[in-house]
PDB file of N, CA and C in Angstrom:
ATOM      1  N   UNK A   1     133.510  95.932  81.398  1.00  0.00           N
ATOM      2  CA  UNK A   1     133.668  94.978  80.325  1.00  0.00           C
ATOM      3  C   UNK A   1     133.360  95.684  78.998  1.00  0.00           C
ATOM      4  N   UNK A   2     134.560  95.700  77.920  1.00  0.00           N
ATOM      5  CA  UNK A   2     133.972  96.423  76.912  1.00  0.00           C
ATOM      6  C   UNK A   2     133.315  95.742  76.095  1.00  0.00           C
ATOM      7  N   UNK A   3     132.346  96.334  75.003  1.00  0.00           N
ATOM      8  CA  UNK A   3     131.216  96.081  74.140  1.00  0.00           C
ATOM      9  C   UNK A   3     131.963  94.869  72.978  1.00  0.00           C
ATOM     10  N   UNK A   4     131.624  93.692  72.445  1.00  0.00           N
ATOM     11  CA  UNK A   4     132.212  93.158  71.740  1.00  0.00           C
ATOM     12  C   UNK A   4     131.487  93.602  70.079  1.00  0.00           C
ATOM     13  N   UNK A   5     132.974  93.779  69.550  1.00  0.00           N
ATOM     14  CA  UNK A   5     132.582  94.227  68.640  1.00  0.00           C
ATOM     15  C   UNK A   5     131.777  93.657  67.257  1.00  0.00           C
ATOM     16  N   UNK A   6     130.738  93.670  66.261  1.00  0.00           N
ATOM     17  CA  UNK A   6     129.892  93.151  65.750  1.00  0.00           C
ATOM     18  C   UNK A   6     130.099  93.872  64.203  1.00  0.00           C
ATOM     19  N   UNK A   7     130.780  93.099  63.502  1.00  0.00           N
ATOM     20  CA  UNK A   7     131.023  93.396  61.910  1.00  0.00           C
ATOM     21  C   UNK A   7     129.542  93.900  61.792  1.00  0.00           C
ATOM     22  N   UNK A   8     129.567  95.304  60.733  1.00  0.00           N
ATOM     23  CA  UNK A   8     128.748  95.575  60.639  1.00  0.00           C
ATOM     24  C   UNK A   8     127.913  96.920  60.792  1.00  0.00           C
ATOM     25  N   UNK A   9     128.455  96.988  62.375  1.00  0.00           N
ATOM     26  CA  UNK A   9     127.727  98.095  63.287  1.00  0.00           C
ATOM     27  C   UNK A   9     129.035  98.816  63.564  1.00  0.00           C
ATOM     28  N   UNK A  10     128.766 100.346  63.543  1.00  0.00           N
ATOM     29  CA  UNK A  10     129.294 101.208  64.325  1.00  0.00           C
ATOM     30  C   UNK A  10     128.783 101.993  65.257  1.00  0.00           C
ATOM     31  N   UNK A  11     129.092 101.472  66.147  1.00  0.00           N
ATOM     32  CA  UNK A  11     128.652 102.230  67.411  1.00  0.00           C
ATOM     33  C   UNK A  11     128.869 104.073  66.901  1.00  0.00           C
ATOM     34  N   UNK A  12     129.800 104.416  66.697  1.00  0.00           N
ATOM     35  CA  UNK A  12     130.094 105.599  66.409  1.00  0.00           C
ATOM     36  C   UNK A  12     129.201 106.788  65.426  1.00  0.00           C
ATOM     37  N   UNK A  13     128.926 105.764  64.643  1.00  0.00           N
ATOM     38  CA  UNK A  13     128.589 105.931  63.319  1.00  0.00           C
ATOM     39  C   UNK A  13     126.770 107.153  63.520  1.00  0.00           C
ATOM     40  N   UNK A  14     127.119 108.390  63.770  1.00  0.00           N
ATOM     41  CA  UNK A  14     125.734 109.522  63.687  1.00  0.00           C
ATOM     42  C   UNK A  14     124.700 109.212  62.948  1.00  0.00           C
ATOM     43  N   UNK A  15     123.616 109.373  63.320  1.00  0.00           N
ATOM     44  CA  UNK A  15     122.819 109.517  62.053  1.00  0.00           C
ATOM     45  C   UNK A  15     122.451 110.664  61.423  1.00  0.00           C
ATOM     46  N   UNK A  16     122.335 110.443  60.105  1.00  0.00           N
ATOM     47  CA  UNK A  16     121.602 111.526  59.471  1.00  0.00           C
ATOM     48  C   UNK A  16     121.096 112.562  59.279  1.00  0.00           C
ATOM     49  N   UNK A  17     119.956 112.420  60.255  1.00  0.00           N
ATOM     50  CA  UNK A  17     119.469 113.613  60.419  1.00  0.00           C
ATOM     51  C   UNK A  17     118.294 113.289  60.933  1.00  0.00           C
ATOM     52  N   UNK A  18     117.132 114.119  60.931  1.00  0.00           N
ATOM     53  CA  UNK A  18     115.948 113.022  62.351  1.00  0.00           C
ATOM     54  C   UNK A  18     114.605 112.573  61.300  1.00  0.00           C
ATOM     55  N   UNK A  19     115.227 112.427  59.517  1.00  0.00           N
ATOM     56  CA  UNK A  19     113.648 111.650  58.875  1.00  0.00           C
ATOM     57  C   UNK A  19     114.884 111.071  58.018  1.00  0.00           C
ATOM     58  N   UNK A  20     113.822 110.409  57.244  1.00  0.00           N
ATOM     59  CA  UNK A  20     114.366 109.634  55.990  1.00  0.00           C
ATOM     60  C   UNK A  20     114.833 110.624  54.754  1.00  0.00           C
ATOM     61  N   UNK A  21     116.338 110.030  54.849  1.00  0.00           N
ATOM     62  CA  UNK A  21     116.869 110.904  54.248  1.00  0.00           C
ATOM     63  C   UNK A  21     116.606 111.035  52.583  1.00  0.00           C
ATOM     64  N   UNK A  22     116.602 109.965  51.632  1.00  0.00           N
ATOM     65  CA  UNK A  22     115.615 109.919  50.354  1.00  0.00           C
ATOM     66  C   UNK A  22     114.745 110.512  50.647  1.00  0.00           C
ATOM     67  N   UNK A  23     113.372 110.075  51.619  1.00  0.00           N
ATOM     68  CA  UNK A  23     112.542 110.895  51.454  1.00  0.00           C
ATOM     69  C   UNK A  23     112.250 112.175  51.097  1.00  0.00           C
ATOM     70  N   UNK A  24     113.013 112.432  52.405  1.00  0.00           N
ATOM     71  CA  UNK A  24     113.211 114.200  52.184  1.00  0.00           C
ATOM     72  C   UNK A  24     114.344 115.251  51.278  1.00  0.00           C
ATOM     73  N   UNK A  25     114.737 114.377  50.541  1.00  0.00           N
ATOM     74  CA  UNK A  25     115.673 114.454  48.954  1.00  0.00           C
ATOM     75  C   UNK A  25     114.598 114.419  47.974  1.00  0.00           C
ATOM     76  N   UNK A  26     113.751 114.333  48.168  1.00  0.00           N
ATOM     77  CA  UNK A  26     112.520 114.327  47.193  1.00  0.00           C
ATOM     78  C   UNK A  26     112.077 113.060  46.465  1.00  0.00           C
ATOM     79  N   UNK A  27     113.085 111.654  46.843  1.00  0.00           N
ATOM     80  CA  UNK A  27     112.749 110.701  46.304  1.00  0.00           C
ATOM     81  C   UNK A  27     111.605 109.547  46.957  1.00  0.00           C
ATOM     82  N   UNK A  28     110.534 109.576  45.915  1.00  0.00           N
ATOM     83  CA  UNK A  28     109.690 108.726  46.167  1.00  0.00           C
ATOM     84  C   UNK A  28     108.266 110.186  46.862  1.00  0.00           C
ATOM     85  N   UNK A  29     107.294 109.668  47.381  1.00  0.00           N
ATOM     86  CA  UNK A  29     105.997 110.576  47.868  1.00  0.00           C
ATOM     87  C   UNK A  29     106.558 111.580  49.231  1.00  0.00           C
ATOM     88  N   UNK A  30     107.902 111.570  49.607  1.00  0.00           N
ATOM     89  CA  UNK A  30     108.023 112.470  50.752  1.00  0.00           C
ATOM     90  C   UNK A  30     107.540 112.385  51.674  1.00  0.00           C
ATOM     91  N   UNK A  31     107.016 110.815  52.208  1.00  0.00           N
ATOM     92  CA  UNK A  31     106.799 110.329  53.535  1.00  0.00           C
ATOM     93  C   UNK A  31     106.877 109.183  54.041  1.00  0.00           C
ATOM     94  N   UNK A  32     106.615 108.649  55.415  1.00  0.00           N
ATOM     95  CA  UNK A  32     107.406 107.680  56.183  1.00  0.00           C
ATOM     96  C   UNK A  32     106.874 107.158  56.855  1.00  0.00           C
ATOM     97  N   UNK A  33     106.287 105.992  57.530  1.00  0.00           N
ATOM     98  CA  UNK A  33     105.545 105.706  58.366  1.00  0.00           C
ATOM     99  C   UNK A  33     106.472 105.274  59.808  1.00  0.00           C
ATOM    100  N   UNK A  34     107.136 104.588  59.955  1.00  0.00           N
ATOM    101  CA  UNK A  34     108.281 104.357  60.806  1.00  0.00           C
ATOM    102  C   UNK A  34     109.486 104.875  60.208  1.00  0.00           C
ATOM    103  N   UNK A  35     110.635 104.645  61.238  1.00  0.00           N
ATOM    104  CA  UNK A  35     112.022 105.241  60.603  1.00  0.00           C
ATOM    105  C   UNK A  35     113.312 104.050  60.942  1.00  0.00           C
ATOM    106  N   UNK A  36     113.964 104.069  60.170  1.00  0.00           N
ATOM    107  CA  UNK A  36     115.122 103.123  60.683  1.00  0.00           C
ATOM    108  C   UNK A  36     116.520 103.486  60.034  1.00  0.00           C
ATOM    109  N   UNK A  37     117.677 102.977  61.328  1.00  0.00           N
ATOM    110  CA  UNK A  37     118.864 103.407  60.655  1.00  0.00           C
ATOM    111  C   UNK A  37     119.859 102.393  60.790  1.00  0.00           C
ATOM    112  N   UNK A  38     120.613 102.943  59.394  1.00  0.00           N
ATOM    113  CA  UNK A  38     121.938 102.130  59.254  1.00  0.00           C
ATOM    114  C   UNK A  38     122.400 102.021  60.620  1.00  0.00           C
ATOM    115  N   UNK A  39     123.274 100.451  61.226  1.00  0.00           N
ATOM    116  CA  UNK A  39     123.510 100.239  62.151  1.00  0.00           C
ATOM    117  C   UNK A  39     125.179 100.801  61.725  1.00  0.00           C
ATOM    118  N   UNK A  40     125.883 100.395  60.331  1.00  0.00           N
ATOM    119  CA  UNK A  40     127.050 100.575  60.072  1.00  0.00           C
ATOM    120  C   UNK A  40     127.563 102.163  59.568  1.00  0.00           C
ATOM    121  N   UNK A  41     126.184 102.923  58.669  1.00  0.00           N
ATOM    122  CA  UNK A  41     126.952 104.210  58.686  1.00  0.00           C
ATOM    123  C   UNK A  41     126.105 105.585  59.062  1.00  0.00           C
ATOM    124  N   UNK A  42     124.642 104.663  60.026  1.00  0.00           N
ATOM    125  CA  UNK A  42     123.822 106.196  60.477  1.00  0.00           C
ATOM    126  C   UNK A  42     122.594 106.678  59.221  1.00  0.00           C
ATOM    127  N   UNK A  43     122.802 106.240  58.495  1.00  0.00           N
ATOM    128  CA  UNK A  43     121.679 107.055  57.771  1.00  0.00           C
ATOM    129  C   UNK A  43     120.583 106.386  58.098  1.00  0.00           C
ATOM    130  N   UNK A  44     119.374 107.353  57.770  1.00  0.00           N
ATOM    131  CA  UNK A  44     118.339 107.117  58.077  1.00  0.00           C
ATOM    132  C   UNK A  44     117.316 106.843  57.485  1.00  0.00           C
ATOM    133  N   UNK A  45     116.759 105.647  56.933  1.00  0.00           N
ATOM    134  CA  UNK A  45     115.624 105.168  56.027  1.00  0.00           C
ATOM    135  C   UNK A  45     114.246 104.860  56.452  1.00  0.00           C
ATOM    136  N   UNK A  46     113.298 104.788  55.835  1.00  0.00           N
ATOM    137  CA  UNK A  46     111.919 104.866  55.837  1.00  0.00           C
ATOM    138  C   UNK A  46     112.076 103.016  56.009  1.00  0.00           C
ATOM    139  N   UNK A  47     110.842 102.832  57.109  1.00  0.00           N
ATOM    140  CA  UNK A  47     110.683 101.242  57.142  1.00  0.00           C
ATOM    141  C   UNK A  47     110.050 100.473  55.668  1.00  0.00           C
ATOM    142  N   UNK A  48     110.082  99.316  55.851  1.00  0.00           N
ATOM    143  CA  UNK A  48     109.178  98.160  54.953  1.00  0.00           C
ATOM    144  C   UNK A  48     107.900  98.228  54.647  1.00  0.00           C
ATOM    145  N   UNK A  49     107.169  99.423  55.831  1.00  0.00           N
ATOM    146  CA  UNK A  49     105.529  99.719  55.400  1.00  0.00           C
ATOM    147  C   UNK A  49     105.492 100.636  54.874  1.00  0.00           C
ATOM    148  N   UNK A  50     106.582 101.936  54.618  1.00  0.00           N
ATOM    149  CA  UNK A  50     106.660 103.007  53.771  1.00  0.00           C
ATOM    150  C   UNK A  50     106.241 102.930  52.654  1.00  0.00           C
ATOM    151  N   UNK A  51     105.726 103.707  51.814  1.00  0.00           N
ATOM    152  CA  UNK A  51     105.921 103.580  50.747  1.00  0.00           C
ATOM    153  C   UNK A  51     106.996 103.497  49.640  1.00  0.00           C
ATOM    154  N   UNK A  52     108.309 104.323  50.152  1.00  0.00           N
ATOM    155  CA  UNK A  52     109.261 104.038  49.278  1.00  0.00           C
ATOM    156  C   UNK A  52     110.687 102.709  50.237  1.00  0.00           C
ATOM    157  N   UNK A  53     110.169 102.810  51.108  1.00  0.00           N
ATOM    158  CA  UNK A  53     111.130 101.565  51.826  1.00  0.00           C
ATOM    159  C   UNK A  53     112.534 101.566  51.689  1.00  0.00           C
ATOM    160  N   UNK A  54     113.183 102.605  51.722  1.00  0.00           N
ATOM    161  CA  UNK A  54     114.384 103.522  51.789  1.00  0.00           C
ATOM    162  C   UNK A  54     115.541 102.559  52.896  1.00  0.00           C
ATOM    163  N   UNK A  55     115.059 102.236  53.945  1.00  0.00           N
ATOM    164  CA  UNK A  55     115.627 101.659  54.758  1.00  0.00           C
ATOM    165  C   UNK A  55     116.314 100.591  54.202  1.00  0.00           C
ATOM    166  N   UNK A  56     115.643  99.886  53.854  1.00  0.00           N
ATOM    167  CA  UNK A  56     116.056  98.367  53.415  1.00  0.00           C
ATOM    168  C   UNK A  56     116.768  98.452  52.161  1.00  0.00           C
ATOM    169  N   UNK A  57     116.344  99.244  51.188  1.00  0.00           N
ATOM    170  CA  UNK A  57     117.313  99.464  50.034  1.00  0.00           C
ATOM    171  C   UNK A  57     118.449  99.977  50.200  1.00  0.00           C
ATOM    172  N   UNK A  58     118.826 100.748  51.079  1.00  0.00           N
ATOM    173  CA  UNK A  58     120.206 101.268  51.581  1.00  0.00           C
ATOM    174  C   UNK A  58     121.071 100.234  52.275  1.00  0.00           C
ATOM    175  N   UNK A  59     120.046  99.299  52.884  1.00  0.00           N
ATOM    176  CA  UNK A  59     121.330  98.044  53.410  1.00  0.00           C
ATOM    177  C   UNK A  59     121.516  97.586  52.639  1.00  0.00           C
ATOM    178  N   UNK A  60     120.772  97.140  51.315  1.00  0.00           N
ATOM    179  CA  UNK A  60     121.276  96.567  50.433  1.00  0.00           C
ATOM    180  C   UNK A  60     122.207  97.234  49.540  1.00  0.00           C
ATOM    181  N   UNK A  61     121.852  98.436  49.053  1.00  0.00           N
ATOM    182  CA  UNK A  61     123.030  98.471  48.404  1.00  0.00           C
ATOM    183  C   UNK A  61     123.881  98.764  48.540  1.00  0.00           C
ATOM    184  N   UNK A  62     124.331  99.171  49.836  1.00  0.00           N
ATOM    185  CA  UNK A  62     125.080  99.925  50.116  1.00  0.00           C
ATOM    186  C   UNK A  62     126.419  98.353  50.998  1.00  0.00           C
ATOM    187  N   UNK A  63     125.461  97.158  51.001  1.00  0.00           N
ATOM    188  CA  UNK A  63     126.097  96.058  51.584  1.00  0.00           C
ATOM    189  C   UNK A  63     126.365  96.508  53.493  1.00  0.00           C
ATOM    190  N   UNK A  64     125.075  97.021  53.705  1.00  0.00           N
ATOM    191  CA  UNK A  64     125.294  97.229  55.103  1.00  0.00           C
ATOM    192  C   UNK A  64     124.090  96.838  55.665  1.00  0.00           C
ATOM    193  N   UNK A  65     124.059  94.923  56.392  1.00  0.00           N
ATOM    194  CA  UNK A  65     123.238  94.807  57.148  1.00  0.00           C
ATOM    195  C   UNK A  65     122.459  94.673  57.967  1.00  0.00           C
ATOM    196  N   UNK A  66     122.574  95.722  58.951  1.00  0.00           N
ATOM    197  CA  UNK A  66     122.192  95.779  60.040  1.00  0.00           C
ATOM    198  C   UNK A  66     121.578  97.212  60.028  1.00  0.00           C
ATOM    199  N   UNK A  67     120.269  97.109  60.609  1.00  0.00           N
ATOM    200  CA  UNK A  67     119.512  98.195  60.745  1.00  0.00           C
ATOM    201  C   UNK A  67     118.771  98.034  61.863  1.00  0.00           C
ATOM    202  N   UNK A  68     118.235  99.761  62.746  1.00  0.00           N
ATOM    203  CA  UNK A  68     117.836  99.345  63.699  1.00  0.00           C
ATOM    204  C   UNK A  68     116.748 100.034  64.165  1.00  0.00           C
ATOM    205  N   UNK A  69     115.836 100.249  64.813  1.00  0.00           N
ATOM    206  CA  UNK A  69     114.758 101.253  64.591  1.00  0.00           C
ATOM    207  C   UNK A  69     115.614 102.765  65.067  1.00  0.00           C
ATOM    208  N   UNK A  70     114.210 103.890  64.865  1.00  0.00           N
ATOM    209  CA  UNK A  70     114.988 105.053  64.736  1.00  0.00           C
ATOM    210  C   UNK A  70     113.611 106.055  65.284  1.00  0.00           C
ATOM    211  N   UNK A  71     112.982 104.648  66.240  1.00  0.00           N
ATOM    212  CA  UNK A  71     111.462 105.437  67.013  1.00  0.00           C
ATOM    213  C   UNK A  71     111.892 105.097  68.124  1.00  0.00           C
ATOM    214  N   UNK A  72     111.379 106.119  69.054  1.00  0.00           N
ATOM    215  CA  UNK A  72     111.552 106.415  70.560  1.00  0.00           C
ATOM    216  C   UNK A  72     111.238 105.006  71.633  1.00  0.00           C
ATOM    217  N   UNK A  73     111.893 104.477  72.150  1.00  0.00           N
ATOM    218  CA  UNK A  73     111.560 103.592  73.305  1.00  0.00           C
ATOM    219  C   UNK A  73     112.186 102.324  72.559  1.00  0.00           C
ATOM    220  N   UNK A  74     112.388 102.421  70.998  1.00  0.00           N
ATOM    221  CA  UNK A  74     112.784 100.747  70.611  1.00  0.00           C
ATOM    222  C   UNK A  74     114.400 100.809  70.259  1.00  0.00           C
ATOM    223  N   UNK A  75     114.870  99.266  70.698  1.00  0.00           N
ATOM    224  CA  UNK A  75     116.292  99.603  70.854  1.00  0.00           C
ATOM    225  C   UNK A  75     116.897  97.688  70.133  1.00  0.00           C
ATOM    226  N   UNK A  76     115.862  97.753  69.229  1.00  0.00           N
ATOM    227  CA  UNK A  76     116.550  96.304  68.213  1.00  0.00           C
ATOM    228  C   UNK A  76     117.252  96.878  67.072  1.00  0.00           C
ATOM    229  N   UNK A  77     117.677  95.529  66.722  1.00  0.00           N
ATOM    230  CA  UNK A  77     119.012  95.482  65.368  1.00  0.00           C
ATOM    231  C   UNK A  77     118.287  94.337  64.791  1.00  0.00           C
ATOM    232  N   UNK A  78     118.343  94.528  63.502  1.00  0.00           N
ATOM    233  CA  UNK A  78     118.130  93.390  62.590  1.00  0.00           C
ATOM    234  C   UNK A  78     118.704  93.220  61.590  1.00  0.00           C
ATOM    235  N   UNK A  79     119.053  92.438  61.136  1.00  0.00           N
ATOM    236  CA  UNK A  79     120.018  91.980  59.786  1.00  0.00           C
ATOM    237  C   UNK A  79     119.398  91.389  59.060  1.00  0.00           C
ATOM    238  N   UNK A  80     118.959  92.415  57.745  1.00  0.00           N
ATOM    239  CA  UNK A  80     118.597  92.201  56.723  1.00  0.00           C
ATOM    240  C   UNK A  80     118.656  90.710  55.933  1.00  0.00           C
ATOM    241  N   UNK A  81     120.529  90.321  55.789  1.00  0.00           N
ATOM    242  CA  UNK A  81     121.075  89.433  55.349  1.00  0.00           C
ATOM    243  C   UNK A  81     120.032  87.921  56.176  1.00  0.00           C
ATOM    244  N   UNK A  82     120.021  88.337  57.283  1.00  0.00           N
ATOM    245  CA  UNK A  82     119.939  86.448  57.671  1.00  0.00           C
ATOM    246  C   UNK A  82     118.146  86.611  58.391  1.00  0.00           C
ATOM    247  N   UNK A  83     118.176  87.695  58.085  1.00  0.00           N
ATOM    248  CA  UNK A  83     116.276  88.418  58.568  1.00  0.00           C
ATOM    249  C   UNK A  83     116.151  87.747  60.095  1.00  0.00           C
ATOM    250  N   UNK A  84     117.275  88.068  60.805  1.00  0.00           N
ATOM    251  CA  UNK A  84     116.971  87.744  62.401  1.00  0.00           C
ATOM    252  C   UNK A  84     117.375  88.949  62.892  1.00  0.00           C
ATOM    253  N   UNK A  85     116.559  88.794  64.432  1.00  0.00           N
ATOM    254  CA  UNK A  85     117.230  90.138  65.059  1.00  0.00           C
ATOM    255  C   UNK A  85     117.753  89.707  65.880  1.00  0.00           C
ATOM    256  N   UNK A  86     118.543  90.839  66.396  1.00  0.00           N
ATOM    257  CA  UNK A  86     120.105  90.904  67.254  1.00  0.00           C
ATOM    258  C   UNK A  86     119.754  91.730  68.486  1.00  0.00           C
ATOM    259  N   UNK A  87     120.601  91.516  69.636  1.00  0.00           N
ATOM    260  CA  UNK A  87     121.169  92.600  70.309  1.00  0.00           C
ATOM    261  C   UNK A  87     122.621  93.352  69.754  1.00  0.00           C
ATOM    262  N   UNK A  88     122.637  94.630  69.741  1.00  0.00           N
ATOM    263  CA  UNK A  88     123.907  95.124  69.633  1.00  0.00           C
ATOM    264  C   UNK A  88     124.097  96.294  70.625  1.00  0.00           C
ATOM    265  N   UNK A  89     125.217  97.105  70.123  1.00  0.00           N
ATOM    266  CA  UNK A  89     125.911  98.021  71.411  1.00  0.00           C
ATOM    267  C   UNK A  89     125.208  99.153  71.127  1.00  0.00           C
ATOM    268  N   UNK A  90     124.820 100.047  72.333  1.00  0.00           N
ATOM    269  CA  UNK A  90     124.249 101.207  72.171  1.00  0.00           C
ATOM    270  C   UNK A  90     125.146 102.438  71.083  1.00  0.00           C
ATOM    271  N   UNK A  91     124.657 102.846  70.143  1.00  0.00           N
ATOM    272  CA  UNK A  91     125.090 104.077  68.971  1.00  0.00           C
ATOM    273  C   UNK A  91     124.993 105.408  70.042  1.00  0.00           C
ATOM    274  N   UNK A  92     125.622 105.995  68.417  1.00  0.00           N
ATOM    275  CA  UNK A  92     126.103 107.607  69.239  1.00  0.00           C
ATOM    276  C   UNK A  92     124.609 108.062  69.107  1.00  0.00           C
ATOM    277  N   UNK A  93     124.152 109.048  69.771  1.00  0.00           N
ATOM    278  CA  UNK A  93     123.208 109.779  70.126  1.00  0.00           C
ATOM    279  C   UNK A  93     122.875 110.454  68.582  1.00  0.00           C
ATOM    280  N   UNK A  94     121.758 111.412  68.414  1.00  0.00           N
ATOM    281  CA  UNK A  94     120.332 110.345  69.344  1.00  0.00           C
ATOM    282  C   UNK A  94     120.034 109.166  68.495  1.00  0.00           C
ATOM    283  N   UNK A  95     119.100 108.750  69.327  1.00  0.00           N
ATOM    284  CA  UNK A  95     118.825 107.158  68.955  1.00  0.00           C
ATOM    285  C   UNK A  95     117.485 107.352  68.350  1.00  0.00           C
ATOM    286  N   UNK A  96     116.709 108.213  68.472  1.00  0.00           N
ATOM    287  CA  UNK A  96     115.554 108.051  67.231  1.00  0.00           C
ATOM    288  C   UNK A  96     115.565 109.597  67.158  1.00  0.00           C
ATOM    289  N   UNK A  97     113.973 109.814  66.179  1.00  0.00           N
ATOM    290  CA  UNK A  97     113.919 110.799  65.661  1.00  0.00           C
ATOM    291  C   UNK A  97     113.608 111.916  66.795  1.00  0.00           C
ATOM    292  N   UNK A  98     113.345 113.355  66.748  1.00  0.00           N
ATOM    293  CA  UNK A  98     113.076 113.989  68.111  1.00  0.00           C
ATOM    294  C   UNK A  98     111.541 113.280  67.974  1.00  0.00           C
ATOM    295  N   UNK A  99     111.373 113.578  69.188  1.00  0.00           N
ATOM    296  CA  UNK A  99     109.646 113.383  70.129  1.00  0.00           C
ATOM    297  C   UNK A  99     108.664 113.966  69.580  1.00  0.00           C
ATOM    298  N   UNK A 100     108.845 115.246  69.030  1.00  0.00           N
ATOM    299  CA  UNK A 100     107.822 115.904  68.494  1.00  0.00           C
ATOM    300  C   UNK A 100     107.476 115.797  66.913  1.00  0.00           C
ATOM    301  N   UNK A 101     108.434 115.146  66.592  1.00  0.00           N
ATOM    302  CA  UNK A 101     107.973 114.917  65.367  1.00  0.00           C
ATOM    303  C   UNK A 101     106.943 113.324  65.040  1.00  0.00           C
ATOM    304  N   UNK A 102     105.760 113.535  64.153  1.00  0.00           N
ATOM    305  CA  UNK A 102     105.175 113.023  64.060  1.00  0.00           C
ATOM    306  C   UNK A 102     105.219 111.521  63.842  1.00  0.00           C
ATOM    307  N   UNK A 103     104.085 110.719  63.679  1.00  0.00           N
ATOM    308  CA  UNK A 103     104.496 109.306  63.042  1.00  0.00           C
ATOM    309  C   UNK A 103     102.889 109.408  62.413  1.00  0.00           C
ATOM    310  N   UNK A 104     102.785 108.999  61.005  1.00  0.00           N
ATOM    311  CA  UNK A 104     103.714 108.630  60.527  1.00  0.00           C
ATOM    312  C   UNK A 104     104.216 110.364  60.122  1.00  0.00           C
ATOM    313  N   UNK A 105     105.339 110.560  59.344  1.00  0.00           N
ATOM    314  CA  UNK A 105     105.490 111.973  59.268  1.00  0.00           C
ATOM    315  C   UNK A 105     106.601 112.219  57.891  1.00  0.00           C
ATOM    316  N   UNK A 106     106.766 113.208  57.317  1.00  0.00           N
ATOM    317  CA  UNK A 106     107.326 113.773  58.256  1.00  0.00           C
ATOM    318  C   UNK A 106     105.839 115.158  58.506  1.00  0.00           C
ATOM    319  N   UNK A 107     106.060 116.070  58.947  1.00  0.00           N
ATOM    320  CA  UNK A 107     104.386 117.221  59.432  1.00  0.00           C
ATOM    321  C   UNK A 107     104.295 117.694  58.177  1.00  0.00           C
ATOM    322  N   UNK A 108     102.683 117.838  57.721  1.00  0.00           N
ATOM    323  CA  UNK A 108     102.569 118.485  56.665  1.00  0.00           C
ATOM    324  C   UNK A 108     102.955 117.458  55.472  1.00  0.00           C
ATOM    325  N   UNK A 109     103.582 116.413  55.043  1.00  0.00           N
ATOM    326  CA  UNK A 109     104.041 115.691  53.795  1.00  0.00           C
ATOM    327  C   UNK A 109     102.907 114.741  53.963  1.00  0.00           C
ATOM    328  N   UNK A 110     101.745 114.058  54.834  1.00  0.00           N
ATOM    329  CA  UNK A 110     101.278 112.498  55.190  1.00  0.00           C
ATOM    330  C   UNK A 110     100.501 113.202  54.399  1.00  0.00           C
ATOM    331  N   UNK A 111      99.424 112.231  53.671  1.00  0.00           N
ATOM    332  CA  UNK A 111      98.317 112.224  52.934  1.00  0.00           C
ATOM    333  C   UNK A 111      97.243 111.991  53.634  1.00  0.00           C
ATOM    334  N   UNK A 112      96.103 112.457  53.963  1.00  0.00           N
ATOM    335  CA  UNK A 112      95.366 112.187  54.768  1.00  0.00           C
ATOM    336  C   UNK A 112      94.580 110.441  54.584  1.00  0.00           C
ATOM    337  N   UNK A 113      94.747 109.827  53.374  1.00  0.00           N
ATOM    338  CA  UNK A 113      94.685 108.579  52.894  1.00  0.00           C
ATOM    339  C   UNK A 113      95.568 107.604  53.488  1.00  0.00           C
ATOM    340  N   UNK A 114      96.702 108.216  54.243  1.00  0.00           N
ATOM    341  CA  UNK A 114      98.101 107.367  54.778  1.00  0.00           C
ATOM    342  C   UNK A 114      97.506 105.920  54.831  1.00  0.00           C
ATOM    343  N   UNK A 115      96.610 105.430  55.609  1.00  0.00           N
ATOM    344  CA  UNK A 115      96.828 104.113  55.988  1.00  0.00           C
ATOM    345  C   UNK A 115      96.511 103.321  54.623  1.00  0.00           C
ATOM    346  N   UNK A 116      95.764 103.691  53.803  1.00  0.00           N
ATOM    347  CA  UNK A 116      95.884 103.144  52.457  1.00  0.00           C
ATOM    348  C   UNK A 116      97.074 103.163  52.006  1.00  0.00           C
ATOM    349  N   UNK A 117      97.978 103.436  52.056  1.00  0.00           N
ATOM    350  CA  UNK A 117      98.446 103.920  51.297  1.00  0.00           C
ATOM    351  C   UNK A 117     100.220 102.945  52.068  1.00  0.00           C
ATOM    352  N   UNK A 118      99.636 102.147  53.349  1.00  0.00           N
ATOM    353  CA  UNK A 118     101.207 101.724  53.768  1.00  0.00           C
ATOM    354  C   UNK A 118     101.102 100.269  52.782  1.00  0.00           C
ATOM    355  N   UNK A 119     102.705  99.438  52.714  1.00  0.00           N
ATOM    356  CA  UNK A 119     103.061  98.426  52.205  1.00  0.00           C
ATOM    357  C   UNK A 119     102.797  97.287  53.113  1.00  0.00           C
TER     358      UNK A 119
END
């Protein structure tokens, strides 16, 4: 039975790269506490407790809303627009960041103050 398809999401659609991609563009303090990605074009943003919250500003402006985590073992979708979550179809590989990289992270960028310091 094939996957029904869900305005929005591309299954297809790679991500990024394995941190937040602003972040590590130099915008905002250069770190992340969780990670999440565009469901529609893959990139990869810093969650809502981040400090620069990269994630959520990219669905917005970019008018893409569905995002989905981008940490190991979790496999939700949420839509920004109506702030419920979804099931959707499994994305192209990989599905979060590698294993060895830290949380919050990215290695070497966290402040040793981090938990002060989430939203």
């Amino acid at each position: 039975m094939a996957e029904r398809e869900i305005p929005g999401i591309d299954p297809q659609a790679a991500p990024s790269g394995p941190g937040c991609a602003d972040c590590l563009a130099g915008d905002g303090p250069g770190w992340w506490f969780h990670l999440r990605r565009c469901a529609a074009c893959g990139n990869i943003g810093c969650c809502d407790s981040s400090p620069s919250q990269h994630g959520t500003k990219h669905s917005r402006a970019a008018g893409h809303p569905f995002i989905t985590s981008y940490e190991p073992g979790e496999d939700w979708f949420y839509d920004n627009e109506t702030q419920q979550f979804h099931e959707g179809p499994p994305l192209a590989p990989p599905t979060s960041h590698p294993a060895d990289q830290p949380v919050p992270g990215p290695a070497g960028a966290v402040p040793a103050d981090w938990q002060r310091r989430l939203r």
